[in-house]
N, C-alpha and C. Protein backbone atom coordinates (compact mmCIF):
# COMPACT_ATOMS: atom_id res chain seq x y z
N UNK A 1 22.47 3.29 -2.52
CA UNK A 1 21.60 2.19 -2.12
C UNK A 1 20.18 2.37 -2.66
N UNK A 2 19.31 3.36 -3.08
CA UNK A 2 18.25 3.90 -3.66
C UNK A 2 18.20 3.34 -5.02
N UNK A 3 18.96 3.10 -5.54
CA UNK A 3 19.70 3.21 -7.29
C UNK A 3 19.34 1.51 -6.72
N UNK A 4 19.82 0.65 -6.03
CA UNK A 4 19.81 -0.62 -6.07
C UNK A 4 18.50 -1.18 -5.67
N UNK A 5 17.68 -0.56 -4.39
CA UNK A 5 16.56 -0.59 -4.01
C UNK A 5 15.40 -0.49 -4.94
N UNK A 6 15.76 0.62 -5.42
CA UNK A 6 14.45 1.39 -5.97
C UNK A 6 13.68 0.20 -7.10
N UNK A 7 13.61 -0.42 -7.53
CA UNK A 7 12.64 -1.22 -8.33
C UNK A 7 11.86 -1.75 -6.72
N UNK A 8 11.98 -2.50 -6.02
CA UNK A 8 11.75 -3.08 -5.05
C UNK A 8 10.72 -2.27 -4.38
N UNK A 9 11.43 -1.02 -3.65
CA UNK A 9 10.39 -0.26 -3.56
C UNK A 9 9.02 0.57 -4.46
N UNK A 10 9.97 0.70 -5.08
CA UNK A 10 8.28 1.08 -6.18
C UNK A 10 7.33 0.08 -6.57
N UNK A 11 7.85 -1.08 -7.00
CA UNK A 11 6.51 -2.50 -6.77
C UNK A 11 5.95 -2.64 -5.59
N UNK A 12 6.56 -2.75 -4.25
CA UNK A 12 5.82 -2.64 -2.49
C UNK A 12 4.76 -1.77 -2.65
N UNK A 13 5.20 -0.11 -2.74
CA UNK A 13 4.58 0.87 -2.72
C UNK A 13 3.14 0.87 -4.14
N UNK A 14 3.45 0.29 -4.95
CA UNK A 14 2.51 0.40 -6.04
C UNK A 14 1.19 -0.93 -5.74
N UNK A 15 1.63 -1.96 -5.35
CA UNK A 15 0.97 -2.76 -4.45
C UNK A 15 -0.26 -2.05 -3.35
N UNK A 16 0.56 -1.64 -2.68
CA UNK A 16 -0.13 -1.38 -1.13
C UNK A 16 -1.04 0.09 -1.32
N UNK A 17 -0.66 0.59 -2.49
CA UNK A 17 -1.57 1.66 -2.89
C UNK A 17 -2.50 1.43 -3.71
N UNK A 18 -2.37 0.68 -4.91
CA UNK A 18 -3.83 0.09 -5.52
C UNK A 18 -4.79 -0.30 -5.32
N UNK A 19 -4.81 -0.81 -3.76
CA UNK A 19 -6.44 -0.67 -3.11
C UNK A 19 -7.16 -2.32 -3.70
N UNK A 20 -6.65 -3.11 -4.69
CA UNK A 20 -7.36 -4.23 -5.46
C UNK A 20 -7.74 -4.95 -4.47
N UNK A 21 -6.49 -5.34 -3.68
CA UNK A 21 -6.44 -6.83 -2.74
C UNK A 21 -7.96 -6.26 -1.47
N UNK A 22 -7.60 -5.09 -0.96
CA UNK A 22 -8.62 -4.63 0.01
C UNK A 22 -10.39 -4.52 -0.34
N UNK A 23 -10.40 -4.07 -1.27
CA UNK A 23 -11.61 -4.18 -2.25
C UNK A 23 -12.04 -5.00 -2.63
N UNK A 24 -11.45 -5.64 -3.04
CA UNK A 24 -11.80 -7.24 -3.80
C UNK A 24 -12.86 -7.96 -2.71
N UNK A 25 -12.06 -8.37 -1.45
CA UNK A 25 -12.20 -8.54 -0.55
C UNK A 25 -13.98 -8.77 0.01
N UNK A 26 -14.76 -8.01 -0.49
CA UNK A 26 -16.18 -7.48 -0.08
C UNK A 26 -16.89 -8.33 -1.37
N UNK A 27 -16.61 -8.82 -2.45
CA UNK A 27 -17.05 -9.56 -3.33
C UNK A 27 -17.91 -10.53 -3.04
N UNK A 28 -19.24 -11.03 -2.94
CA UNK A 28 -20.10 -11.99 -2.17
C UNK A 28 -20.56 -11.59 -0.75
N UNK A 29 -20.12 -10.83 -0.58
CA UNK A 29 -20.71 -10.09 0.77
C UNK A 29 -22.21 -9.62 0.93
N UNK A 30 -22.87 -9.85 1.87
CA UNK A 30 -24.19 -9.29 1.97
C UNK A 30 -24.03 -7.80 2.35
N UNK A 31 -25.61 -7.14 1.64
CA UNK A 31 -25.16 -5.94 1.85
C UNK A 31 -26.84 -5.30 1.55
N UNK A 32 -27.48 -4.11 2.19
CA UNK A 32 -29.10 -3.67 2.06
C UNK A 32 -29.39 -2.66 1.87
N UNK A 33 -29.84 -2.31 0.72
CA UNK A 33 -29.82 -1.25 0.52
C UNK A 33 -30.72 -0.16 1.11
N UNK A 34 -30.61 1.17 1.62
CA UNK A 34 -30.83 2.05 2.08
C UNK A 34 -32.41 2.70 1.94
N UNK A 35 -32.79 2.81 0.37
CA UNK A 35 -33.29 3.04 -0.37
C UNK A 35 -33.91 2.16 -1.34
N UNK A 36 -34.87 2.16 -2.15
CA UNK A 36 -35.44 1.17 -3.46
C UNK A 36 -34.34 1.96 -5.04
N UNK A 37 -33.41 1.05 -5.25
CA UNK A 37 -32.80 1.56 -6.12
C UNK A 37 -33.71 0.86 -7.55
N UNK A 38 -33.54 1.13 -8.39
CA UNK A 38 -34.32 0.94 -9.85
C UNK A 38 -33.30 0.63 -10.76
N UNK A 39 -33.43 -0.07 -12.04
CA UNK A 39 -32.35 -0.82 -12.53
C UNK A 39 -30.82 0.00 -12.92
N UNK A 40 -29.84 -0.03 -12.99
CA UNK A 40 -28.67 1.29 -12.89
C UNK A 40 -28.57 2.37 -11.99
N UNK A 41 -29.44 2.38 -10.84
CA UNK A 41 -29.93 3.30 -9.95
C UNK A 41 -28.56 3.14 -9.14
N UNK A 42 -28.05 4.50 -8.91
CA UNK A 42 -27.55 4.71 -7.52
C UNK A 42 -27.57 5.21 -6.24
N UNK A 43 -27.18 4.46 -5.29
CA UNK A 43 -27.75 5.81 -3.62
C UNK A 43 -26.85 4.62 -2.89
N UNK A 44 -27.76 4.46 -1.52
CA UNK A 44 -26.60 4.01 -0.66
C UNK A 44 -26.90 2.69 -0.10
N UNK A 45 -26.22 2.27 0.71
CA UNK A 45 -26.62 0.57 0.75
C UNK A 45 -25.68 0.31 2.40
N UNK A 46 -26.38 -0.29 3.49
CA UNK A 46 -25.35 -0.84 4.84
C UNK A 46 -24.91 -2.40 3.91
N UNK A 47 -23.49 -2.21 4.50
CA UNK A 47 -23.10 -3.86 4.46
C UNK A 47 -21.65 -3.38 5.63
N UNK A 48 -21.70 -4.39 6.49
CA UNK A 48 -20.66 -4.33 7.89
C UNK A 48 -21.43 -3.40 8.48
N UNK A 49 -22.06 -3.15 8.47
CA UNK A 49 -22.70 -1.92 9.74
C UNK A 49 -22.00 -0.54 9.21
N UNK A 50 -22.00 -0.47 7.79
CA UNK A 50 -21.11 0.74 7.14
C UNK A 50 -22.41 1.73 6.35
N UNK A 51 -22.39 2.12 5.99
CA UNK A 51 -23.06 3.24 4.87
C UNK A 51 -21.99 3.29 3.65
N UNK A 52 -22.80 2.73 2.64
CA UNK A 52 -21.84 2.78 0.95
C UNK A 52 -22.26 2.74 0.26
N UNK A 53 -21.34 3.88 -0.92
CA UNK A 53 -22.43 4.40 -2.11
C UNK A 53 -22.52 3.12 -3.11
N UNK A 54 -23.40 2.90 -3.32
CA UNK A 54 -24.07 1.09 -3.92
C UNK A 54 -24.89 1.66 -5.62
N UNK A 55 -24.91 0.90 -6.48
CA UNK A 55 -25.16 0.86 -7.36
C UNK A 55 -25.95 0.17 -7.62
N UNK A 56 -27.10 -0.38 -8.56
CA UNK A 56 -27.90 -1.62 -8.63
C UNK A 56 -26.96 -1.90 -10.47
N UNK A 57 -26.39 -3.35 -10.36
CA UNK A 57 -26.03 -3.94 -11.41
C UNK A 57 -26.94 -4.49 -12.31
N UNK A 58 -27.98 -5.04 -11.72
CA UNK A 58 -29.20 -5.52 -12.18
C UNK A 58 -30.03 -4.84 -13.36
N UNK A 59 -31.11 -5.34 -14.22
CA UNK A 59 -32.11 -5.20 -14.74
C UNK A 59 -33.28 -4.62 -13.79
N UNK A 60 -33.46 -5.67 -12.85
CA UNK A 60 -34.76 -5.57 -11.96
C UNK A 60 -34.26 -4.47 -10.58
N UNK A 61 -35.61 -3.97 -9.84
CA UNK A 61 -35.46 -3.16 -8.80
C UNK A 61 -35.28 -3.88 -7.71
N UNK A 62 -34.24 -2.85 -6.89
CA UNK A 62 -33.96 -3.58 -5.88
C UNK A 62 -34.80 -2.99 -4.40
N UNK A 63 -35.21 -3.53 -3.68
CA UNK A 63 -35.95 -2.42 -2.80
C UNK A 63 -35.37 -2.16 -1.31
N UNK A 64 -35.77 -1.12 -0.68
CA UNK A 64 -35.01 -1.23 0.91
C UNK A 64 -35.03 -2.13 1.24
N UNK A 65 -33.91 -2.21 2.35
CA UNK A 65 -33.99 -3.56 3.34
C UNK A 65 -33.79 -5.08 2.68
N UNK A 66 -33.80 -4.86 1.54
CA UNK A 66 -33.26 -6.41 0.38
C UNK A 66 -31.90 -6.81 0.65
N UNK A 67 -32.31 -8.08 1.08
CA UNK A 67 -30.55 -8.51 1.48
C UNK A 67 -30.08 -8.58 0.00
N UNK A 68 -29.13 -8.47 -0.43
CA UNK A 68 -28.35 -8.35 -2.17
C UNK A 68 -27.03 -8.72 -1.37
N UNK A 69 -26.01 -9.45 -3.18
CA UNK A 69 -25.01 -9.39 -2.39
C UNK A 69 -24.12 -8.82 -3.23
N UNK A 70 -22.35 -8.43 -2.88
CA UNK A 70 -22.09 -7.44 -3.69
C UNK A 70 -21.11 -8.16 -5.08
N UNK A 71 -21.45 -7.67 -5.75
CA UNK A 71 -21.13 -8.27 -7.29
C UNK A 71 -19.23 -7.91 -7.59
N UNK A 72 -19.58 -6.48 -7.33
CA UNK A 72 -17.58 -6.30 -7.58
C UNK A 72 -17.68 -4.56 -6.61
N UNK A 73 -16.36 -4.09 -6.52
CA UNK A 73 -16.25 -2.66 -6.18
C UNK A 73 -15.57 -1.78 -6.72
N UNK A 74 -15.92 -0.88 -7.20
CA UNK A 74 -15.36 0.06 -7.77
C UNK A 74 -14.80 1.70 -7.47
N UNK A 75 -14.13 1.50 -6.78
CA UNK A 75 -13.40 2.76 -5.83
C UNK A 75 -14.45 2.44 -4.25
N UNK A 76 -15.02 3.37 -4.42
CA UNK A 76 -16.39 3.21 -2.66
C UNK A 76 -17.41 2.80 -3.24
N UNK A 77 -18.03 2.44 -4.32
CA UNK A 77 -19.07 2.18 -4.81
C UNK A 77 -19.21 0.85 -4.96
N UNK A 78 -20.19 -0.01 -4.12
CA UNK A 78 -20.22 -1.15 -3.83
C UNK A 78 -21.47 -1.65 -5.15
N UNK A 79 -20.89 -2.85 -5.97
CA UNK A 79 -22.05 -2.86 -7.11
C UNK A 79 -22.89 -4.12 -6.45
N UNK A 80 -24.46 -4.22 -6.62
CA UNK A 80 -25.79 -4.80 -6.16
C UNK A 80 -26.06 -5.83 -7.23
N UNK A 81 -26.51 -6.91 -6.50
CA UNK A 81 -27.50 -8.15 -7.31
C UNK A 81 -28.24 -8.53 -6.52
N UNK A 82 -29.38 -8.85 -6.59
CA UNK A 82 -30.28 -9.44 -5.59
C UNK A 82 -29.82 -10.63 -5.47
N UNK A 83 -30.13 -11.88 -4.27
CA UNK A 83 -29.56 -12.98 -3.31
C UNK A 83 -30.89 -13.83 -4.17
């Protein structure tokens, strides 16, 4: 029954482990950063009442407390644009 299953299960399982659909998810989200990040700068940023390592995507600086919102995510690293 494994031999007949097994495609089935390995697409479920390859799904629910890729993390895309969950991540994605936070895309347009508001989010403030911790710190004054500077253009490619990284450190940390609240968005949900969380702490996350945030990136600035931008050219320009972003400064504490700047509402930004989040551009894309990349593993825990939430990427920044100013609002």
């Amino acid at each position: 029954s494994l031999l007949a299953f097994r495609k089935k299960l390995v697409e479920k399982f390859q799904v629910a482990s890729s993390g895309s659909e969950s991540t994605g998810q936070f895309a347009g989200e508001s989010a403030f950063p911790m710190e004054d990040l500077g253009s490619g700068a990284t450190g940390k940023a609240e968005m949900r009442g969380t702490s996350w390592s945030a990136r600035n995507g931008t050219d320009q600086k972003l400064k504490k407390g700047q509402r930004c919102k989040v551009e894309k995510v990349e593993g825990l690293t939430i990427w920044l644009k100013a609002e």
